[in-house]
Protein backbone atom coordinates (compact mmCIF):
# COMPACT_ATOMS: atom_id res chain seq x y z
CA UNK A 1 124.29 -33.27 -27.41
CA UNK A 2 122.44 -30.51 -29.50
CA UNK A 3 119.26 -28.95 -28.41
CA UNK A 4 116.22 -30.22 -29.79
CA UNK A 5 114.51 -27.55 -32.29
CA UNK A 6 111.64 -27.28 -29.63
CA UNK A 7 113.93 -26.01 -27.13
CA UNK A 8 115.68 -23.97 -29.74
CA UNK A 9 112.57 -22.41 -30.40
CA UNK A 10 111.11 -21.97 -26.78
CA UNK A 11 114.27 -20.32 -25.76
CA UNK A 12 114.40 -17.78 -28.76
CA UNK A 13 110.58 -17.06 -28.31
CA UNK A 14 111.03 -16.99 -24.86
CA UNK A 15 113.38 -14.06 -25.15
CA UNK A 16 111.45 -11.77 -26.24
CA UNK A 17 108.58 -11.58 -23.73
CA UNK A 18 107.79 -11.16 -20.33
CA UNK A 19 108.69 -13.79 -17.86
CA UNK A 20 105.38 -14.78 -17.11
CA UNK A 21 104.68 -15.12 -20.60
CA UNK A 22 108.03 -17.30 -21.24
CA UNK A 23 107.13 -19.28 -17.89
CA UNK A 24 103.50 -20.48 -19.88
CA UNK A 25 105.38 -20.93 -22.73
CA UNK A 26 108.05 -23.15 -21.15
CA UNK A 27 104.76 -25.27 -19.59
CA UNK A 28 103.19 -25.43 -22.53
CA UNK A 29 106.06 -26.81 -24.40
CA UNK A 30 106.40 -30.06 -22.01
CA UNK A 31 104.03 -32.75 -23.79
CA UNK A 32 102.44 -33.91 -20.71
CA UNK A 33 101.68 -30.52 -19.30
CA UNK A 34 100.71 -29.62 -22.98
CA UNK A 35 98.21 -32.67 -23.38
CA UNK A 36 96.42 -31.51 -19.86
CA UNK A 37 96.02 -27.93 -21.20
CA UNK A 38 94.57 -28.75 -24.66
CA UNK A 39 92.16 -30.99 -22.45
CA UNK A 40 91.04 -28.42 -19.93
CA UNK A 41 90.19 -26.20 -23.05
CA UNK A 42 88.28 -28.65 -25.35
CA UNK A 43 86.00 -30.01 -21.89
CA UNK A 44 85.61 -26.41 -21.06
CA UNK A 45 84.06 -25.27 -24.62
CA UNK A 46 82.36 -28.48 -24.83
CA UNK A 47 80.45 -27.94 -21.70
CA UNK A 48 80.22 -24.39 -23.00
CA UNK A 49 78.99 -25.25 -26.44
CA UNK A 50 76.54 -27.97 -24.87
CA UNK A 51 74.94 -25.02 -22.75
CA UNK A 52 74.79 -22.77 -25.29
CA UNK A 53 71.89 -25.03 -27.22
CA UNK A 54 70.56 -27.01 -23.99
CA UNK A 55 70.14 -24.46 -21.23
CA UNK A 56 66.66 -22.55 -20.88
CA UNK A 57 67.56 -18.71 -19.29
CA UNK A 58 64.41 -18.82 -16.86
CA UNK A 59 63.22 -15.33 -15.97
CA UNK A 60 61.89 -14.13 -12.22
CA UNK A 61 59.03 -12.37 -13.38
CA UNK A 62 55.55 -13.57 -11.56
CA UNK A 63 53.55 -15.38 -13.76
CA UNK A 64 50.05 -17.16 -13.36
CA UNK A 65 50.79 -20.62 -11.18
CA UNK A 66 47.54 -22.32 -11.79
CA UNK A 67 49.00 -25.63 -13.04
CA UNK A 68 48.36 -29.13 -11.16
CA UNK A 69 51.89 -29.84 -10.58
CA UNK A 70 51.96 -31.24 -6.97
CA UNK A 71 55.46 -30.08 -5.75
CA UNK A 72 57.77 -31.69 -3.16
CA UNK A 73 60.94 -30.23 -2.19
CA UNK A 74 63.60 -32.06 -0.24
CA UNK A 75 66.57 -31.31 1.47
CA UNK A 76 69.51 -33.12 3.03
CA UNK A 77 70.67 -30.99 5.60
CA UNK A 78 73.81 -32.46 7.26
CA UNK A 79 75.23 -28.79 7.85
CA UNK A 80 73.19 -27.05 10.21
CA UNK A 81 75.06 -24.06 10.14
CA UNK A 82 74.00 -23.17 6.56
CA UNK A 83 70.26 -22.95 7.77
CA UNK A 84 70.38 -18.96 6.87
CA UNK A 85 71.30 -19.22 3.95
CA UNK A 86 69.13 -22.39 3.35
CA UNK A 87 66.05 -20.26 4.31
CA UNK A 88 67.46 -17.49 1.87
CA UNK A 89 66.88 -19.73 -0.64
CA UNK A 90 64.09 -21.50 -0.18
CA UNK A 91 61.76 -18.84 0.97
CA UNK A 92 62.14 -17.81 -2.79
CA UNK A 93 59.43 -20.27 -3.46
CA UNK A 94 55.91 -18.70 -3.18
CA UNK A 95 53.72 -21.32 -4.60
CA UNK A 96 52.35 -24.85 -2.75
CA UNK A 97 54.92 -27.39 -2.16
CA UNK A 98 55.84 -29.84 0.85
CA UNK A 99 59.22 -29.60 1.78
CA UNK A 100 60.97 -33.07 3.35
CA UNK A 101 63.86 -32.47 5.23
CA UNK A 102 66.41 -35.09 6.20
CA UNK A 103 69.22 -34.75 8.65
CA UNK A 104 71.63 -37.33 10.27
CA UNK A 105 70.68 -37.40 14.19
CA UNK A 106 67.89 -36.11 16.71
CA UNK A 107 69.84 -32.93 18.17
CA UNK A 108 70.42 -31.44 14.55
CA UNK A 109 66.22 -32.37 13.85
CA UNK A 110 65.56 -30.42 16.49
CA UNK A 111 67.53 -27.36 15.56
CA UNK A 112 65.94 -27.72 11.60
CA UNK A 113 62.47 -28.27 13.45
CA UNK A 114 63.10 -24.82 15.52
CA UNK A 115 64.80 -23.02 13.02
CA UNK A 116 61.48 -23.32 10.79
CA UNK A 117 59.01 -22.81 13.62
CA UNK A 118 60.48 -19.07 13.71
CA UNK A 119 61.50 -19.07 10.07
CA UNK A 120 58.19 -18.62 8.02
CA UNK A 121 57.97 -20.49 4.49
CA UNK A 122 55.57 -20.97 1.98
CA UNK A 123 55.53 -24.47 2.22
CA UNK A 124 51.81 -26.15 3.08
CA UNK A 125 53.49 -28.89 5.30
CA UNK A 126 57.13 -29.21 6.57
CA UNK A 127 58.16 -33.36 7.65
CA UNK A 128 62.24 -33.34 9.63
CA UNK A 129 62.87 -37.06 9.52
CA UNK A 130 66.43 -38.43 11.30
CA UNK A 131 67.70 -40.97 8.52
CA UNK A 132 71.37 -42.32 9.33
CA UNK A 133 74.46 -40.92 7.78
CA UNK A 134 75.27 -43.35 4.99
CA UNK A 135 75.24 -42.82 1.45
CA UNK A 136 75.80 -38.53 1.23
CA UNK A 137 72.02 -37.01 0.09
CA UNK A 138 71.50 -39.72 -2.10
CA UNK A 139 70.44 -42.44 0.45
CA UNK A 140 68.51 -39.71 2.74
CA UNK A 141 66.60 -38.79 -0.61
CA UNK A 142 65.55 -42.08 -0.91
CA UNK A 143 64.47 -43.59 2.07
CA UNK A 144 62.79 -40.14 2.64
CA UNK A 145 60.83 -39.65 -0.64
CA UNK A 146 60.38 -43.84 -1.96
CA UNK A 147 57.52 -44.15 0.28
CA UNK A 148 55.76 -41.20 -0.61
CA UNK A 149 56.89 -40.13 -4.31
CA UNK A 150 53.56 -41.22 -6.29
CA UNK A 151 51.72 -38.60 -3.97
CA UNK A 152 53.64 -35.59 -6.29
CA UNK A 153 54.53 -35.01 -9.87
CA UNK A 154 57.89 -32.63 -9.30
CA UNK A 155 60.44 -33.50 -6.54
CA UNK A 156 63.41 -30.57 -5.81
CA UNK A 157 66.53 -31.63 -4.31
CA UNK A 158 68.98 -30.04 -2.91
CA UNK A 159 71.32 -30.07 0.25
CA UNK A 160 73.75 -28.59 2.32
CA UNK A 161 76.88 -29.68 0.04
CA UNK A 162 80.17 -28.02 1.22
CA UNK A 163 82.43 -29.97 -1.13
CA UNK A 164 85.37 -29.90 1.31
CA UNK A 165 87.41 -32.79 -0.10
CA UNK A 166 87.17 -30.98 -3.72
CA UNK A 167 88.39 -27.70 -2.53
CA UNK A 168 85.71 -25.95 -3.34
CA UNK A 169 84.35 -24.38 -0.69
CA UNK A 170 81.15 -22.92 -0.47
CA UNK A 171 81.32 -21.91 -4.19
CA UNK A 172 80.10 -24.46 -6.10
CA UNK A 173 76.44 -24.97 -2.97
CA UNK A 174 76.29 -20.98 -3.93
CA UNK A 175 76.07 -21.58 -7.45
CA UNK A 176 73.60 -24.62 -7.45
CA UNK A 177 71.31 -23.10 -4.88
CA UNK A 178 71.43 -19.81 -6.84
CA UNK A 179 70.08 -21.65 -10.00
CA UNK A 180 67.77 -23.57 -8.45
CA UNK A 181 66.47 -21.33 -5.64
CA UNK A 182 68.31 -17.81 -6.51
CA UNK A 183 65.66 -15.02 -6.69
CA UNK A 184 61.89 -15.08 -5.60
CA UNK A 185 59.40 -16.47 -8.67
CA UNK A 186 62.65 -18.13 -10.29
CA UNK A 187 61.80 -21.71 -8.88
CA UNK A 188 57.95 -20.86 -9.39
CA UNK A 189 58.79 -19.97 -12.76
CA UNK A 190 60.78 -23.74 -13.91
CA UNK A 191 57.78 -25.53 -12.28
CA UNK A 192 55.55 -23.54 -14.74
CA UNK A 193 58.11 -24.37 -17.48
CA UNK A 194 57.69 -27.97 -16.77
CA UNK A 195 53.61 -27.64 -16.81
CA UNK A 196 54.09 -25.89 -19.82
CA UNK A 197 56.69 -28.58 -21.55
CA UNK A 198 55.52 -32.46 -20.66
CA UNK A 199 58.46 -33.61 -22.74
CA UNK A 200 61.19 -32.24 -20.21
CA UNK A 201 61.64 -34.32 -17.09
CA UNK A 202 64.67 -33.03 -15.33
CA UNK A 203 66.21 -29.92 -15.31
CA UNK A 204 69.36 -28.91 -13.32
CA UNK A 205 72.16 -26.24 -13.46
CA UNK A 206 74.69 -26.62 -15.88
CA UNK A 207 78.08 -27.51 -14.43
CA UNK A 208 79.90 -24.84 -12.32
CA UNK A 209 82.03 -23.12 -14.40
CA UNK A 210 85.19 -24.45 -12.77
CA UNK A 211 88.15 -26.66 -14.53
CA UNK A 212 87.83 -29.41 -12.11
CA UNK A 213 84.39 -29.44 -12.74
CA UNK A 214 84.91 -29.53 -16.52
CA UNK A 215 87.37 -32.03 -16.33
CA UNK A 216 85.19 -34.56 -13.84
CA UNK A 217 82.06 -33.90 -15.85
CA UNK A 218 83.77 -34.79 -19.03
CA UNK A 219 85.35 -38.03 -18.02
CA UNK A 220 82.69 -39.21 -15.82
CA UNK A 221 81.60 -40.80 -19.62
CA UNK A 222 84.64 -42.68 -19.96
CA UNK A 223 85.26 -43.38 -15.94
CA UNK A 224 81.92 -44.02 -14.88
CA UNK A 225 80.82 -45.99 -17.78
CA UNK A 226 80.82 -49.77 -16.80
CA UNK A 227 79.36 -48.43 -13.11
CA UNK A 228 76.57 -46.63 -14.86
CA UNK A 229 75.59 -49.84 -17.22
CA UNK A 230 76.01 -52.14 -14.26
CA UNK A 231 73.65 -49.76 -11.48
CA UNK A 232 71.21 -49.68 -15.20
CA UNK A 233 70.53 -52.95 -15.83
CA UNK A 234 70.45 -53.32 -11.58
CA UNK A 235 67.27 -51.21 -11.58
CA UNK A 236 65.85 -52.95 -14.97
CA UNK A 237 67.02 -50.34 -17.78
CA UNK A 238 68.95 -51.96 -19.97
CA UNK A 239 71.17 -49.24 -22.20
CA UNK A 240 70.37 -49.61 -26.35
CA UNK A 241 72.34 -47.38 -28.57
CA UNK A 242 69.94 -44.76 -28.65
CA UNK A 243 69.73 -44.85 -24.42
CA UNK A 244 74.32 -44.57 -24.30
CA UNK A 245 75.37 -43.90 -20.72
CA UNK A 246 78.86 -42.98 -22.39
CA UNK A 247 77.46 -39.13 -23.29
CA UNK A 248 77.61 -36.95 -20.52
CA UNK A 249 75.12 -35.15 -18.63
CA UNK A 250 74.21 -35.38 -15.67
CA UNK A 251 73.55 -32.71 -12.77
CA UNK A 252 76.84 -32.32 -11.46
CA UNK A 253 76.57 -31.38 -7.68
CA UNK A 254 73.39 -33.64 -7.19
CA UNK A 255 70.71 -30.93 -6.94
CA UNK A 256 67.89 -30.80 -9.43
CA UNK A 257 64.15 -30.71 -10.04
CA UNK A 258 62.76 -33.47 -11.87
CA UNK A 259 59.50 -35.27 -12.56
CA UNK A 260 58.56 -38.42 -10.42
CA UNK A 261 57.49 -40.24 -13.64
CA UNK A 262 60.53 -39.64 -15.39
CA UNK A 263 63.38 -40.74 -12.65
CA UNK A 264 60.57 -43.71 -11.18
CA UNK A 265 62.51 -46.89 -11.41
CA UNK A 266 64.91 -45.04 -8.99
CA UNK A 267 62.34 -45.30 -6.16
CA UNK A 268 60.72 -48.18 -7.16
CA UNK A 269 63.77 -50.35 -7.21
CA UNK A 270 63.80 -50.67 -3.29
CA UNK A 271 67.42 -49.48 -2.67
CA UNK A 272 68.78 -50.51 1.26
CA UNK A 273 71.05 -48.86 3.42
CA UNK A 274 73.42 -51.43 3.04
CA UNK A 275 73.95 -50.82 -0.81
CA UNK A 276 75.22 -47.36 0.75
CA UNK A 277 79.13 -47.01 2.16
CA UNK A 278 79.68 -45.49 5.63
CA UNK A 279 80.90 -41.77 5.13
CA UNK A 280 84.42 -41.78 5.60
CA UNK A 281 85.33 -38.74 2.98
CA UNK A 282 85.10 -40.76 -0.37
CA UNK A 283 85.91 -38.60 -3.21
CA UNK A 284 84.53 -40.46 -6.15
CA UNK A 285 83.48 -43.73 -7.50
CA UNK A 286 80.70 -44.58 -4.83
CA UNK A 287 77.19 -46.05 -5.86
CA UNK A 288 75.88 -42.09 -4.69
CA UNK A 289 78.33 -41.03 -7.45
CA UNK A 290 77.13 -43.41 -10.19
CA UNK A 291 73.19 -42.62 -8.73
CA UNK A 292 73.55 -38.88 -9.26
CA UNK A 293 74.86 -39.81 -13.10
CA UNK A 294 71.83 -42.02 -13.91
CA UNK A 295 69.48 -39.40 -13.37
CA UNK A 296 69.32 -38.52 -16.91
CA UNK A 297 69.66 -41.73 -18.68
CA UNK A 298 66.26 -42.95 -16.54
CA UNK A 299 64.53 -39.75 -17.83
CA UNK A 300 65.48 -40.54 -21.04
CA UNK A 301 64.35 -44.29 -20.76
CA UNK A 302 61.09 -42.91 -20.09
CA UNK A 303 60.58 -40.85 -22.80
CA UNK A 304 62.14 -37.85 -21.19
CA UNK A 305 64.18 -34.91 -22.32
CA UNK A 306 67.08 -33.27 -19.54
CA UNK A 307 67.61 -29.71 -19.81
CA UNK A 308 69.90 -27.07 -17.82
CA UNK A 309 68.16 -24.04 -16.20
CA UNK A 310 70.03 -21.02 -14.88
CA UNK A 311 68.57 -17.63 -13.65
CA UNK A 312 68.00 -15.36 -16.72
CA UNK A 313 69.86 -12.07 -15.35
CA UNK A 314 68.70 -8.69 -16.61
């Protein structure tokens, strides 16, 4: 049987450089390995190109905070080991906020309770509420903040993700926290942003610059499509053309700051704990999953624009 020219050619190319170089060749010259390459490039200068025009660089420089943006922060802590470098973070914020912390049973509230009666903060008051271990942050943000969310105009989020069934590690919690809390003034300084632009109603890192992350955030259009029309019309927002849950963006890793007015219909639909799974390691396709990529299309319903922050470095 004679070769086929593609393995003619492979073979003769192949010869003439080094064997890692003919070992990426010889990959990139079987179609289905091929087809997954060519994909992992176009999401990754997609994402790239999207961030290029959508991202706002935000700089650390103190400015004047004298804008009536009532500010609540909230965080899921299920880890209580990452309190240090929780505090790190959040001590970055100098101007008024509440912060709501949630946590998944009374011994770990009493460590977060301790650890911020020696830990000083700026924040005016500091509520540790025990809210059962259903439904990852997403469920704790809710019960915790739905009673109270019409009392503030900006809500933070962000918790103690370690992303151990991605294989991630602690990289991908580093890189959200840094963009959201990373250097005194920065978090100060997107709150004054958002006083200073009514149109934008959630901002959020843009995706970690990670394949896997690429590739998720890409196909969550395609995969999470019918989920993301179905938990829409659920909470009353029925998609149009304009309003088409099949573009993607969304803040990957679930930790964001956004306006109450903008992301509403979230708290005001009344979600139960039973609408939430038991945590038994799911990797995907959970109603937390679709939650975190509705985000933007409810900001967008109400008039809203979504727009990636990251820390403008010098």
């Amino acid at each position: 049987m004679k070769e086929s020219v593609m393995v003619k050619i492979r073979h003769f190319v192949g010869s003439f450089f080094s064997e890692q170089f003919r070992e990426k060749f010889i990959l990139f010259s079987k179609k289905d390995t091929r087809k997954i390459i060519l994909e992992d490039f176009r999401y990754k200068y997609t994402i790239k190109w999207y961030t290029l025009w959508n991202c706002i660089n935000i700089n650390t420089e103190q400015q004047d905070y004298s804008h009536n943006l009532k500010t609540a922060v909230q965080f899921h802590i299920y880890y209580t080991d990452l309190l240090d470098e929780i505090y790190e973070g959040i001590k970055n914020i100098t101007s008024n906020y509440d912060l709501y912390i949630s946590t998944n049973t009374d011994e770990k509230k009493q460590i977060i309770e301790l650890f911020f009666q020696n830990h000083h903060i700026a924040a005016q008051n500091i509520i540790v509420e025990t809210i059962e271990n259903k439904g990852r942050d997403v469920w704790p943000l809710l019960k915790q903040i739905q009673p109270i969310y019409k009392n503030y105009d900006i809500i933070i989020h962000l918790h103690s993700k370690k992303s151990v069934n991605k294989g991630l590690g602690d990289e991908w919690r580093k890189y959200l926290y840094y963009n959201i809390l990373g250097k005194i003034h920065y978090t100060d300084n997107i709150i004054k942003y958002l006083s200073n632009n009514p149109q934008i109603g959630i901002m959020a890192p843009p995706p970690l610059p990670h394949k896997g992350i690429y590739r998720a955030y890409c196909e969550s259009k395609f995969d999470f499509a019918n989920e993301t029309i179905d938990l829409l019309n659920k909470i009353g927002l029925k998609p149009t053309k304009k309003f088409n849950p099949k573009k993607f963006q969304f803040p990957a890793g679930n930790m964001f700051l956004a306006r109450t007015n903008a992301i509403k219909q979230i708290f005001e639909h009344n979600f139960k704990s039973e609408d939430f799974p038991s945590e038994i390691g799911q990797d995907d396709h959970t109603i937390m999953h679709t939650i975190e990529r509705i985000w933007h299309y409810v900001a967008k319903y109400n008039g809203y624009k979504y727009k990636e922050c990251k820390i403008k470095d010098k």
